[in-house]
C-alpha atoms as a PDB file:
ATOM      1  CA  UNK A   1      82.914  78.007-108.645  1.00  0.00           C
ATOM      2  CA  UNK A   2      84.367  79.916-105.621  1.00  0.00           C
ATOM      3  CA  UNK A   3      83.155  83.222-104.849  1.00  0.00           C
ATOM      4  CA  UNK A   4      84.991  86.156-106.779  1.00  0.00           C
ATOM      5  CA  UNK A   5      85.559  84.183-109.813  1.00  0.00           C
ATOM      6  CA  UNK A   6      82.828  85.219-111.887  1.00  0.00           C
ATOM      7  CA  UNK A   7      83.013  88.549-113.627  1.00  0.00           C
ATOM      8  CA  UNK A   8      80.513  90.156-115.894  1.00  0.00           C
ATOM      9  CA  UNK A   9      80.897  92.469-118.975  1.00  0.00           C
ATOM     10  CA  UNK A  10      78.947  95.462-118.540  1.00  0.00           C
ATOM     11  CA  UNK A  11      78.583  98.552-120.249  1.00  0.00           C
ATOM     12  CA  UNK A  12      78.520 102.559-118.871  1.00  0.00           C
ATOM     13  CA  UNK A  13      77.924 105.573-120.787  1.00  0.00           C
ATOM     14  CA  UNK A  14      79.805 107.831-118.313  1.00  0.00           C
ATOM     15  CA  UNK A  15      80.648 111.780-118.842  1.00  0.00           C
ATOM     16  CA  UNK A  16      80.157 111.482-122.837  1.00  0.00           C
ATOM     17  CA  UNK A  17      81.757 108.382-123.103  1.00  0.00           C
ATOM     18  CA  UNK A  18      80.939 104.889-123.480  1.00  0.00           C
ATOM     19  CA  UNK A  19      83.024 101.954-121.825  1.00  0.00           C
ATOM     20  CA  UNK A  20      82.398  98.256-121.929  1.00  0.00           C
ATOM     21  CA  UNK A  21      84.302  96.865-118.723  1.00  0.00           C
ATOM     22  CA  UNK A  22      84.748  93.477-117.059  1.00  0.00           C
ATOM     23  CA  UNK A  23      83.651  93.759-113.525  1.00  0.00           C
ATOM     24  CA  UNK A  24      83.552  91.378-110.515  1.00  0.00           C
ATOM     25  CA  UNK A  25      79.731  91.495-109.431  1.00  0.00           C
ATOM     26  CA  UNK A  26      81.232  92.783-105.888  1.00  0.00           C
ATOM     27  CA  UNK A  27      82.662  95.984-107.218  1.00  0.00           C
ATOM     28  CA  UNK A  28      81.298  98.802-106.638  1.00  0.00           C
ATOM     29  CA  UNK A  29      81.018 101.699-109.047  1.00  0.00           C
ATOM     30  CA  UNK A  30      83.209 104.302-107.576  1.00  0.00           C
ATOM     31  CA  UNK A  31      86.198 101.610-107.891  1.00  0.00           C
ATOM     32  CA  UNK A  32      85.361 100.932-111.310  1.00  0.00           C
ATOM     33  CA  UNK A  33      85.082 104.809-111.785  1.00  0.00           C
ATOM     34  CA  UNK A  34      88.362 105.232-110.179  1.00  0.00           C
ATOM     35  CA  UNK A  35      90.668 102.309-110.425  1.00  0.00           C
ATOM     36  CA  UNK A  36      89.059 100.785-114.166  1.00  0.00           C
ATOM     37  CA  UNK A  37      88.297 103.914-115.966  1.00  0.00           C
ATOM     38  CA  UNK A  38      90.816 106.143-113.845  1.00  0.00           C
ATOM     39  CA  UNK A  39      87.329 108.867-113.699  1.00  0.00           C
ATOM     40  CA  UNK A  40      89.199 110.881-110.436  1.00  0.00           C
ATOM     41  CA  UNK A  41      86.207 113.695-109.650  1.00  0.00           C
ATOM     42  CA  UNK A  42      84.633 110.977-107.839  1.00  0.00           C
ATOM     43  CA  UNK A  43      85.935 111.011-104.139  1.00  0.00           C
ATOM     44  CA  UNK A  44      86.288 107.946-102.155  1.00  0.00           C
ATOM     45  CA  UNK A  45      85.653 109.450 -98.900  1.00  0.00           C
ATOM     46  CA  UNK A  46      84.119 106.988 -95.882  1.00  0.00           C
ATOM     47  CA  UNK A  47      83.365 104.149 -97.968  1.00  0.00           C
ATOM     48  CA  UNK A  48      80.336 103.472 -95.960  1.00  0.00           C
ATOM     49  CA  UNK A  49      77.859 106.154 -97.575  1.00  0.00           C
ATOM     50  CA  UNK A  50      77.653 108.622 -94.736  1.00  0.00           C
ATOM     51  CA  UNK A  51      80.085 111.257 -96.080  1.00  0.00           C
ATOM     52  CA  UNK A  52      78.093 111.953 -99.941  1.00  0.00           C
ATOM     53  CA  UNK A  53      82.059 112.492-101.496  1.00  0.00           C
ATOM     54  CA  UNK A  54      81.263 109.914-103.973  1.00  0.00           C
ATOM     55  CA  UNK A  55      77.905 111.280-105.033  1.00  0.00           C
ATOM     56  CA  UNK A  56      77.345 111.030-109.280  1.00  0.00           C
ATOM     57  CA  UNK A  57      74.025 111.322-111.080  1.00  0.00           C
ATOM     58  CA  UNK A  58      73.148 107.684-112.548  1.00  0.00           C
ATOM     59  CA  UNK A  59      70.379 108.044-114.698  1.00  0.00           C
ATOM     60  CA  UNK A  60      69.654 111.300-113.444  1.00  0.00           C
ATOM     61  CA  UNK A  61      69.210 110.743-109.958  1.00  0.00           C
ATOM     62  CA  UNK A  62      71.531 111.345-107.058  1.00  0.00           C
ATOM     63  CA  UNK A  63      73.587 107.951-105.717  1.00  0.00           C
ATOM     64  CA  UNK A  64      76.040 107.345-103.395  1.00  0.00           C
ATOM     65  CA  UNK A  65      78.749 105.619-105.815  1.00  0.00           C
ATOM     66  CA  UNK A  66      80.389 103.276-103.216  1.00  0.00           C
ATOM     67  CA  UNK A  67      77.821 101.647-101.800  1.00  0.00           C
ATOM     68  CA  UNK A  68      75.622 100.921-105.885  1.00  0.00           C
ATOM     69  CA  UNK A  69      77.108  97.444-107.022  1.00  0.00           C
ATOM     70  CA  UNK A  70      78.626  98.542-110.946  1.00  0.00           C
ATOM     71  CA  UNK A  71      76.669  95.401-111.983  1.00  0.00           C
ATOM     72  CA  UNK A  72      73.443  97.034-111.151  1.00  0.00           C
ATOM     73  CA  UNK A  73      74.747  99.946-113.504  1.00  0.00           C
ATOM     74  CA  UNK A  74      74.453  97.908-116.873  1.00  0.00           C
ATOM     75  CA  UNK A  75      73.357 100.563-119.302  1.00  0.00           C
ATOM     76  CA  UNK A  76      73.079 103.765-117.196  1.00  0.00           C
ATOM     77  CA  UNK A  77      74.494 106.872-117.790  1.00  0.00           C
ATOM     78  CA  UNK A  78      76.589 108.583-114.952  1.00  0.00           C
ATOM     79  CA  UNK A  79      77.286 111.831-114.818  1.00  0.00           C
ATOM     80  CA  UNK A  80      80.476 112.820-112.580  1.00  0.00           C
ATOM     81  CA  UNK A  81      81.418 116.558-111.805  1.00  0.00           C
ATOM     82  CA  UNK A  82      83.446 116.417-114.235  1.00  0.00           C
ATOM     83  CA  UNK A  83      81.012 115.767-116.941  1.00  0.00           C
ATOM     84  CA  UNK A  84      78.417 118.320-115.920  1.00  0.00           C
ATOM     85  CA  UNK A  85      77.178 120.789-118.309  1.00  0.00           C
ATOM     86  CA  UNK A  86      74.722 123.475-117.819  1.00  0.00           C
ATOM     87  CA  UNK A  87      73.442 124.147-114.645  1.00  0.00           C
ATOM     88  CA  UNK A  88      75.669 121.812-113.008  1.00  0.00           C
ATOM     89  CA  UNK A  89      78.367 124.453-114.696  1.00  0.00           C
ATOM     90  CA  UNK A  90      76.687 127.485-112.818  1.00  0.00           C
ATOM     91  CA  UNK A  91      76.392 125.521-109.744  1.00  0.00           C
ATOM     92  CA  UNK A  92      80.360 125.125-109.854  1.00  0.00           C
ATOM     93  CA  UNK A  93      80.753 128.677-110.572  1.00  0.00           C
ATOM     94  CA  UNK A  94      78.297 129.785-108.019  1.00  0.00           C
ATOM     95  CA  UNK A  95      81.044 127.781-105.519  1.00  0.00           C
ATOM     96  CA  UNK A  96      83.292 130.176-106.370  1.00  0.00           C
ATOM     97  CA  UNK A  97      81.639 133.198-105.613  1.00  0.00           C
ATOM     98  CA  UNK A  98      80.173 132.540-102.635  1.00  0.00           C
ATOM     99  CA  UNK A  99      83.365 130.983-100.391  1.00  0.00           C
ATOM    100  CA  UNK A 100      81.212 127.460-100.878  1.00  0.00           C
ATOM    101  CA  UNK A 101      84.421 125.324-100.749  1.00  0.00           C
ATOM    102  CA  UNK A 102      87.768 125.419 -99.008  1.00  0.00           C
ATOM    103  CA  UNK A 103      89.951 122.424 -99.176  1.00  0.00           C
ATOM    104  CA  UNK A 104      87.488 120.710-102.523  1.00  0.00           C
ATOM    105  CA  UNK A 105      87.822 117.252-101.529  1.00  0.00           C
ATOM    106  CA  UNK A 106      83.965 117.389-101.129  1.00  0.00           C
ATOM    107  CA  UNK A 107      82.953 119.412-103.978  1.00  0.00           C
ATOM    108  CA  UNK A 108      82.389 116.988-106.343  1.00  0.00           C
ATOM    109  CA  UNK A 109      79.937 114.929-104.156  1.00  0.00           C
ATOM    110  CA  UNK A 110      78.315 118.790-102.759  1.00  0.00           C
ATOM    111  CA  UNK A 111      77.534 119.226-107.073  1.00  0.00           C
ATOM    112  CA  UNK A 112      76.537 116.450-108.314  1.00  0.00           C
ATOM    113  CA  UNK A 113      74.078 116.377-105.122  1.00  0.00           C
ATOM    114  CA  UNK A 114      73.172 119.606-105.525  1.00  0.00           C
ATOM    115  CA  UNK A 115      72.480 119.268-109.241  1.00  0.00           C
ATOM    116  CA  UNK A 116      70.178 116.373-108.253  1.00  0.00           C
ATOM    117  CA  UNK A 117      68.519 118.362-105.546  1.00  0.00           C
ATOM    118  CA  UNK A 118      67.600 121.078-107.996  1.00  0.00           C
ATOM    119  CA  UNK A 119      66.152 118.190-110.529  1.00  0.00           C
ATOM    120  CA  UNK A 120      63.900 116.787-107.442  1.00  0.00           C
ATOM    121  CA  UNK A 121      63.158 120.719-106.569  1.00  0.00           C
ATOM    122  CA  UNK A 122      61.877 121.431-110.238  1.00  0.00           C
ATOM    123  CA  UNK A 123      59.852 118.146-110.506  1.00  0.00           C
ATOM    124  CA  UNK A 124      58.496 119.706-107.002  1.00  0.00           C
ATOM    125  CA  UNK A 125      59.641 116.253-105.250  1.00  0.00           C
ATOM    126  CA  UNK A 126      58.661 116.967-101.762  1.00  0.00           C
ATOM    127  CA  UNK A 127      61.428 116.537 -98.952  1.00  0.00           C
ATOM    128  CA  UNK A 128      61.338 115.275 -94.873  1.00  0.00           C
ATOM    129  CA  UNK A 129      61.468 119.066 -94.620  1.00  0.00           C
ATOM    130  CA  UNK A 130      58.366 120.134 -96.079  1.00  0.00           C
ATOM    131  CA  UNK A 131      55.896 121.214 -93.842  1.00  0.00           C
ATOM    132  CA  UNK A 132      52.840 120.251 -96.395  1.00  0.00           C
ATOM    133  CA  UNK A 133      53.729 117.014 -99.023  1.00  0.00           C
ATOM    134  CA  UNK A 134      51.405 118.170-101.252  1.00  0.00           C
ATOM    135  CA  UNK A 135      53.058 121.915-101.163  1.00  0.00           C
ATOM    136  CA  UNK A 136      55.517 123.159-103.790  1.00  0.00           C
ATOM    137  CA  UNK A 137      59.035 122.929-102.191  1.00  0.00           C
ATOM    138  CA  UNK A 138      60.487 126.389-101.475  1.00  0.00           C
ATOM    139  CA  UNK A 139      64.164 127.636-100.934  1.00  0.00           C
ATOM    140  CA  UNK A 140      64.287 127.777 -97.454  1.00  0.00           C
ATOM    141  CA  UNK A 141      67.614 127.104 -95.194  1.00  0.00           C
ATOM    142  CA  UNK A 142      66.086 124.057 -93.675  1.00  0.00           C
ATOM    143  CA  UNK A 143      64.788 122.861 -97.331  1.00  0.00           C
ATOM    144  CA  UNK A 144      68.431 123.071 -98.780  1.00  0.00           C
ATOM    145  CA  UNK A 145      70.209 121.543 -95.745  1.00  0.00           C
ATOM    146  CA  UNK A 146      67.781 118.370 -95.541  1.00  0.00           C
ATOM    147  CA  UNK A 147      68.288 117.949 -98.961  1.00  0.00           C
ATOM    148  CA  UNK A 148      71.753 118.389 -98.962  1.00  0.00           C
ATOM    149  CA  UNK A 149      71.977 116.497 -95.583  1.00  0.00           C
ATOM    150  CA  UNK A 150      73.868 113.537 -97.057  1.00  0.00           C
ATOM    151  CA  UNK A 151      76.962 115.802 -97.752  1.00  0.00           C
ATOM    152  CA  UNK A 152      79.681 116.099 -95.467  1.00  0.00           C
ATOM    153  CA  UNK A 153      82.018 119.316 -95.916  1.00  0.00           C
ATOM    154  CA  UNK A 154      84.730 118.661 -93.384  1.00  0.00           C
ATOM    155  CA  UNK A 155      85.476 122.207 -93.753  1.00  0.00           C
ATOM    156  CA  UNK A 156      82.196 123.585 -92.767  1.00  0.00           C
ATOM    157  CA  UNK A 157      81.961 125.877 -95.643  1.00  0.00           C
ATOM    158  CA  UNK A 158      77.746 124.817 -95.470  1.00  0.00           C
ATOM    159  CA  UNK A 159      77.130 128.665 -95.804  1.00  0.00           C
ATOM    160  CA  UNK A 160      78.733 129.422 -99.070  1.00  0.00           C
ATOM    161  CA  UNK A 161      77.520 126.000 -99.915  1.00  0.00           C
ATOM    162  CA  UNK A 162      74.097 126.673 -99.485  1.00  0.00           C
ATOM    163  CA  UNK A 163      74.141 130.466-101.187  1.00  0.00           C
ATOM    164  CA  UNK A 164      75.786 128.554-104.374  1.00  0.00           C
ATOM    165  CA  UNK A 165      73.262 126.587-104.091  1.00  0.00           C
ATOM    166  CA  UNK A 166      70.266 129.289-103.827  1.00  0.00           C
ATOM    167  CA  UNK A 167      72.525 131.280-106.439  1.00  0.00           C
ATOM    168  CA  UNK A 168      72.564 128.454-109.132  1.00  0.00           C
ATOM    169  CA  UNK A 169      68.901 128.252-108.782  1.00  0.00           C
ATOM    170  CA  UNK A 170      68.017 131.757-109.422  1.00  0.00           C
ATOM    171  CA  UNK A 171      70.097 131.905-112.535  1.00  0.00           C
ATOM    172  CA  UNK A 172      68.172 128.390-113.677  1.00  0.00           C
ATOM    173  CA  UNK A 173      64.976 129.963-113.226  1.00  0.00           C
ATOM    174  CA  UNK A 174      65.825 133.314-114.725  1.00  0.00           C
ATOM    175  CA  UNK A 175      67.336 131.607-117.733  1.00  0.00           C
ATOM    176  CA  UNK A 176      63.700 129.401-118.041  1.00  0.00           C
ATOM    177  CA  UNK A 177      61.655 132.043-118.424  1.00  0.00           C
END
């Protein structure tokens, strides 16, 4: 059989719904997102995972979107900008208010990476930033920018960015205790 004539049925649970979608095992899943299931708050941006406009939550975690194989995906739930609730809903918000975006085309990926960044902070995941591994993680400029590192914002709007960012996080703790 010649290569690219074998496709596989998978199924997503993506942004509260569920699909079940022939694939080719070589697509990746921001072009199913975008060109199968027409899901647009995922930007196709480089192509080459160096820009982070693609960036979704699959299974909870952060992932660059077109450089995961959809195959791989078989079950998971991804969570676009679109779909996110709660403190991902804050975190947009927060953008607002703090001049964190100009033209948008990177917001999505700057979210949903940020969203994931905040789940790594509160499970105290340690970054290439921290000065002690075994230390809790604190909000410091350099601990938000290495973790948001893998974000592009052609703009440059990093500032407002990063005060969303601290922003959103204040109001999650607040609202936790």
């Amino acid at each position: 059989m010649p290569i690219g004539d074998s496709e596989e049925t998978i199924r997503l649970h993506v942004d509260e719904s569920t699909y079940r979608v022939v694939v080719d095992p070589r697509r990746t899943v921001l072009d199913l997102l975008r060109e199968q299931l027409e899901i647009f708050s995922v930007k196709k941006g480089c192509d080459h995972g160096q820009c982070g406009a693609c960036t979704a939550l699959v299974d909870g975690r952060r992932e660059l979107t077109c450089l995961l194989l959809a195959v791989t995906c078989s079950g998971a739930e991804i969570i676009t900008a679109a779909g996110l609730t709660g403190v991902g809903y804050r975190l947009q918000r927060a953008l607002v208010e703090c001049d964190g975006l100009q033209c948008g085309y990177c917001t999505p990926g700057q979210v949903c990476s940020a969203v994931g960044m905040l789940d790594e902070f509160t499970r105290r995941t340690p970054s290439n930033a921290a000065d002690d591994v075994r230390a809790d993680p604190e909000w410091t400029e350099k601990e938000i920018a290495e973790r948001m590192s893998g974000n592009i914002c052609r703009c440059g709007a990093y500032r407002g960015i990063r005060a969303a960012i601290r922003q959103a996080a204040r109001n999650e703790n607040t609202e936790a205790e």
